[in-house]
Protein backbone atom coordinates (compact mmCIF):
# COMPACT_ATOMS: atom_id res chain seq x y z
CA UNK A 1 0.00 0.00 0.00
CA UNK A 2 1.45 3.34 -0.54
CA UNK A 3 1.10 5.91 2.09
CA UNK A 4 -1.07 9.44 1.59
CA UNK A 5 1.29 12.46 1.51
CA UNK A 6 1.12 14.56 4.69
CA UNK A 7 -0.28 18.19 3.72
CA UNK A 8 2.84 20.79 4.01
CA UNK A 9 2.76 22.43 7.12
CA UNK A 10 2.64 26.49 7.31
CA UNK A 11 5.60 28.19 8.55
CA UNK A 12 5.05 28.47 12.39
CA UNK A 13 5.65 32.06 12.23
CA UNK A 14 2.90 32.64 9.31
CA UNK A 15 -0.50 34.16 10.65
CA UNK A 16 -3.34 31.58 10.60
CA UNK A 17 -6.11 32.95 7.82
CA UNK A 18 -9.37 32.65 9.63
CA UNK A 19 -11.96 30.29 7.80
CA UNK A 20 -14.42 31.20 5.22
CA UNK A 21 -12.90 34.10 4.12
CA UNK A 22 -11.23 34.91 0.31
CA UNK A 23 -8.23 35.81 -0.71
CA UNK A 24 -7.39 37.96 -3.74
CA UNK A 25 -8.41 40.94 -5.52
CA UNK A 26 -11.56 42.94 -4.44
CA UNK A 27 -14.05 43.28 -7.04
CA UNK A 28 -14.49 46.80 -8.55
CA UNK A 29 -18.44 46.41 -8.77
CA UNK A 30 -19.06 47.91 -5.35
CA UNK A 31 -22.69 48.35 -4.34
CA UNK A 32 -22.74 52.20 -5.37
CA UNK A 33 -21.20 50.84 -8.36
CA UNK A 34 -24.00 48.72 -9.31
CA UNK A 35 -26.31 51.08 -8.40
CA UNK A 36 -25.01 53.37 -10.76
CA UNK A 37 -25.55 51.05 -13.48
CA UNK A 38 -28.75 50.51 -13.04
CA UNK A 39 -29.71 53.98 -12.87
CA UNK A 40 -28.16 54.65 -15.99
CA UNK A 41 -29.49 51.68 -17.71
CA UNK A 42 -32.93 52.54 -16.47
CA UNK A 43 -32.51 55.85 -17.92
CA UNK A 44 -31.83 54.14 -21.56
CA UNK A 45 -27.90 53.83 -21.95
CA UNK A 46 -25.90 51.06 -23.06
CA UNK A 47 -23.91 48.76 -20.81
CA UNK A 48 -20.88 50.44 -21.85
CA UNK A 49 -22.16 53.48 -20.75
CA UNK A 50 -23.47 52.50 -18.03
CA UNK A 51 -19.86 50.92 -17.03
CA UNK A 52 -18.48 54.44 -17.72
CA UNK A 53 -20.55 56.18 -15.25
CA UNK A 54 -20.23 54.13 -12.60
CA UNK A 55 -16.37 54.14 -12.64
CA UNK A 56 -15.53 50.81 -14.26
CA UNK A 57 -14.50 49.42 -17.42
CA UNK A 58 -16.85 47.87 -20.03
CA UNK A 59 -14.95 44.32 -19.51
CA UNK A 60 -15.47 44.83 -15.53
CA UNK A 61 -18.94 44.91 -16.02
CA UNK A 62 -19.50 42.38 -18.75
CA UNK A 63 -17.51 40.05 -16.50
CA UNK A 64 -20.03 40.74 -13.52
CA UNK A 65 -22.52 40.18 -15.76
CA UNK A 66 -20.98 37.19 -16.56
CA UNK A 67 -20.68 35.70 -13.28
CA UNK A 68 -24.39 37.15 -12.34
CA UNK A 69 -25.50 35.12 -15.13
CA UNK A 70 -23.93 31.89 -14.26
CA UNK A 71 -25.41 32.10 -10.63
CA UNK A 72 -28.50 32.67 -12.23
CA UNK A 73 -28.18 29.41 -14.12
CA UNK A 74 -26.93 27.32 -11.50
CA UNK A 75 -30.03 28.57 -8.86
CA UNK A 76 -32.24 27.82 -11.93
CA UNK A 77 -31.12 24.23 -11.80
CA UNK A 78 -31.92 23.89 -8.11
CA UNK A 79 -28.54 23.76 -6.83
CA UNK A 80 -27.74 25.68 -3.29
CA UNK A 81 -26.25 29.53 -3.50
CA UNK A 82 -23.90 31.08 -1.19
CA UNK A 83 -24.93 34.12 -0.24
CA UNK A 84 -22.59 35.81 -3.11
CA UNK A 85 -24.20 33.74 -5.64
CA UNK A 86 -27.73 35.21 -4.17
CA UNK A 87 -26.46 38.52 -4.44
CA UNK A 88 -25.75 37.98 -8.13
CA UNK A 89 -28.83 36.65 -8.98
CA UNK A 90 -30.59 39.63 -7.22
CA UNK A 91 -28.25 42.14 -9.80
CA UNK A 92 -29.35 39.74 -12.48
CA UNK A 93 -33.33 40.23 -11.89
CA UNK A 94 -32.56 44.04 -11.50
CA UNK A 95 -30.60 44.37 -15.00
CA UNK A 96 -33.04 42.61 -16.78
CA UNK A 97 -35.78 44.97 -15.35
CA UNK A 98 -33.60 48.24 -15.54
CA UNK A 99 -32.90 47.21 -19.39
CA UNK A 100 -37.01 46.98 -20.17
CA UNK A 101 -37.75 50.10 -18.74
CA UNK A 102 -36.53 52.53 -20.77
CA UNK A 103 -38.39 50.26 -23.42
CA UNK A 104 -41.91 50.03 -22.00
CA UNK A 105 -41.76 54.24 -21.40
CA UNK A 106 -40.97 54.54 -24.92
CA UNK A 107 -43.89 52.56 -25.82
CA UNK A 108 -46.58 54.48 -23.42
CA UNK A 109 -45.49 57.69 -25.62
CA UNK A 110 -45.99 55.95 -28.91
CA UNK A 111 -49.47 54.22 -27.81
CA UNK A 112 -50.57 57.55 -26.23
CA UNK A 113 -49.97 59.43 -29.75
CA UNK A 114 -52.06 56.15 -31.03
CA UNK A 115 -54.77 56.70 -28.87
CA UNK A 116 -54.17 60.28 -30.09
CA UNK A 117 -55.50 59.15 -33.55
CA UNK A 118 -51.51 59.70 -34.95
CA UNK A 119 -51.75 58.36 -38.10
CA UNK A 120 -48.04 58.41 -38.28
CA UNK A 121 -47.06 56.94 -35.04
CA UNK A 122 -49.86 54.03 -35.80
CA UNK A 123 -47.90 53.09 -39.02
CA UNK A 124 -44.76 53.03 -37.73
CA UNK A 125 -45.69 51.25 -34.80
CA UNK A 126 -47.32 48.74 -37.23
CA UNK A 127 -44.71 48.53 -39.28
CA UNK A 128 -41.94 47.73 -36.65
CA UNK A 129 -44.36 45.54 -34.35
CA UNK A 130 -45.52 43.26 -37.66
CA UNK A 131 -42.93 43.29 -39.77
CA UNK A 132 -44.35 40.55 -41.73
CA UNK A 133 -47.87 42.09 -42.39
CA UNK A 134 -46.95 45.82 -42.48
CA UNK A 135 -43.10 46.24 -42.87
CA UNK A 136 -42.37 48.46 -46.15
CA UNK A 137 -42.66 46.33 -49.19
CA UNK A 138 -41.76 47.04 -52.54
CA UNK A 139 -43.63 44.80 -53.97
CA UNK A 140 -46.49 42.11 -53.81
CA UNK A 141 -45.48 38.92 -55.58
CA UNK A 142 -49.22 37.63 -56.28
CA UNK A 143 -51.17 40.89 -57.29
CA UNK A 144 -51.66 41.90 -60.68
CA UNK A 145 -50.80 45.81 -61.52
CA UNK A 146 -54.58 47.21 -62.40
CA UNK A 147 -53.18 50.05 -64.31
CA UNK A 148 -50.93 48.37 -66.56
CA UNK A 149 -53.27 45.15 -68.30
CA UNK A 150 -50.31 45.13 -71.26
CA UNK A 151 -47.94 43.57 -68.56
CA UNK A 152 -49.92 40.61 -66.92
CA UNK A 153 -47.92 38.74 -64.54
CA UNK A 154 -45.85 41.70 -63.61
CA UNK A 155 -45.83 42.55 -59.83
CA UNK A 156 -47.82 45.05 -58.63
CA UNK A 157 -45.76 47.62 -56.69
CA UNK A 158 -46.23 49.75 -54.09
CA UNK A 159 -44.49 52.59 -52.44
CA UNK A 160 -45.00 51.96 -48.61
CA UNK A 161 -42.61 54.89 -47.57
CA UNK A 162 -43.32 58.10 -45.98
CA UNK A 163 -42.33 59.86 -49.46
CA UNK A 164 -44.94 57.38 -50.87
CA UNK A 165 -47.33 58.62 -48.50
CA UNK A 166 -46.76 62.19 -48.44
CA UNK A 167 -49.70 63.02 -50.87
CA UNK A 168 -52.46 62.00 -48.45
CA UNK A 169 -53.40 63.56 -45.71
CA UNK A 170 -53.77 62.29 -42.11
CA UNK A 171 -57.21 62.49 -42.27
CA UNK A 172 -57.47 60.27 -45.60
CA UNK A 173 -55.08 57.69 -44.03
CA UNK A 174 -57.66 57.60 -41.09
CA UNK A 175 -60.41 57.08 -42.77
CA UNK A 176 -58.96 54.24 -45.05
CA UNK A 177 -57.67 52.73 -41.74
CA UNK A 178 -61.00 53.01 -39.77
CA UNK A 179 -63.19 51.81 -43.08
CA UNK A 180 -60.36 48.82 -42.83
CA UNK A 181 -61.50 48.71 -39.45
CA UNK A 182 -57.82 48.31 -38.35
CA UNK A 183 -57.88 51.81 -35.94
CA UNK A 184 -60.29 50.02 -34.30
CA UNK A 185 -58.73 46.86 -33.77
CA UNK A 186 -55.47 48.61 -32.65
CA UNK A 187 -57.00 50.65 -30.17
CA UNK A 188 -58.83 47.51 -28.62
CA UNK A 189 -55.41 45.92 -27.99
CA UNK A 190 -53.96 49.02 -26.58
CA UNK A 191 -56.99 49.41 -24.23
C-alpha cells in the first residue's frame, strides 16, 4: 500500500487565515457601483455606458454580468447559493428589469400618440411591431398591376414609404384605416 502524503505544514511564524474568508483581488463592482448602473441603464444607456458612469470598465462589467448570469443558471437548476451567488442573482433580476424600462416608457409615448388618432405613429408602430404584415414592401409577388393590363404577370408595386405617402393627408389615411376597421382593432389591444 502506498502511504497518503502529509499536507505541508505552514511556517510556524505565518499568521493563521481565519476560515471562510477569500483571498485575492476585491471586485471593482461595489454596491454604489452597481447602483449606478442601473440607474443609468434605467434611464436608456448602453452597458458600456453604463460601465463608464459608474467608474468601471466595459470588460469589468461584462464580466459581472458574466458571473451574475452563471449564478443565475446554477439557482435555476436547483442547486444551493452562497450568499454571493444570491447577491448575483438579485443584480441579475434588477438588470433585466432596468434594461425593459426605458423600453416600456418609450412605448406608453408611442401608444398615447395612437390613442391620439396619430396616423403616423400608428404606421410606424405597425410597421416595426408586424414586420411581416406591415413592414415596407416594394412589392407584392401575387397581385396583378390594375393600371398596366399590357404587362400581366408583372408585380404590382407599391411605395409603402413616408415619401410614398406624403400626398395624403392624415385624415385620408384615417379614414382608409377606420373603413379597414384596423384603428379600431389597434386601439382595442392598446386598451
Amino acid at each position: 500500500m502506498s502511504e497518503q502524503p502529509e499536507a505541508p505544514l505552514a511556517a510556524p511564524d505565518a499568521p493563521e487565515r481565519p476560515r471562510g474568508r477569500k483571498s485575492g483581488r476585491k471586485l471593482k463592482m461595489t454596491p454604489e457601483a452597481r447602483q449606478k448602473v442601473l440607474q443609468a441603464l434605467k434611464g436608456g444607456h448602453h452597458r458600456s455606458t453604463a460601465a463608464a458612469f459608474a467608474g468601471v470598465s466595459r470588460w469589468t462589467l461584462y464580466r459581472f454580468i458574466a458571473r451574475a448570469e452563471k449564478a443565475q443558471r446554477k439557482a435555476d437548476r436547483g442547486h444551493r447559493l452562497t450568499k454571493a451567488e444570491k447577491d448575483l442573482c438579485l443584480f441579475c433580476t434588477d438588470l433585466a428589469a432596468a434594461e425593459v424600462t426605458p423600453e416600456v416608457a418609450a412605448l406608453d409615448v408611442v401608444t398615447g400618440a395612437i390613442r391620439q388618432k396619430d396616423v403616423n405613429a400608428a404606421f410606424r408602430f405597425l410597421e416595426l411591431r408586424f414586420r411581416d404584415r406591415w413592414g415596407r414592401q416594394t412589392q407584392i409577388a401575387n397581385a396583378k398591376d390594375p393600371d398596366h393590363p399590357e404587362r400581366p404577370g408583372e408585380p404590382l408595386k407599391l411605395d409603402l414609404s413616408p415619401g410614398g405617402l406624403a400626398g395624403r393627408s392624415k385624415e385620408e389615411l384615417l379614414a382608409e384605416l377606420e373603413a379597414r376597421g384596423i384603428v379600431p382593432e389597434l386601439l382595442s389591444r392598446l386598451g
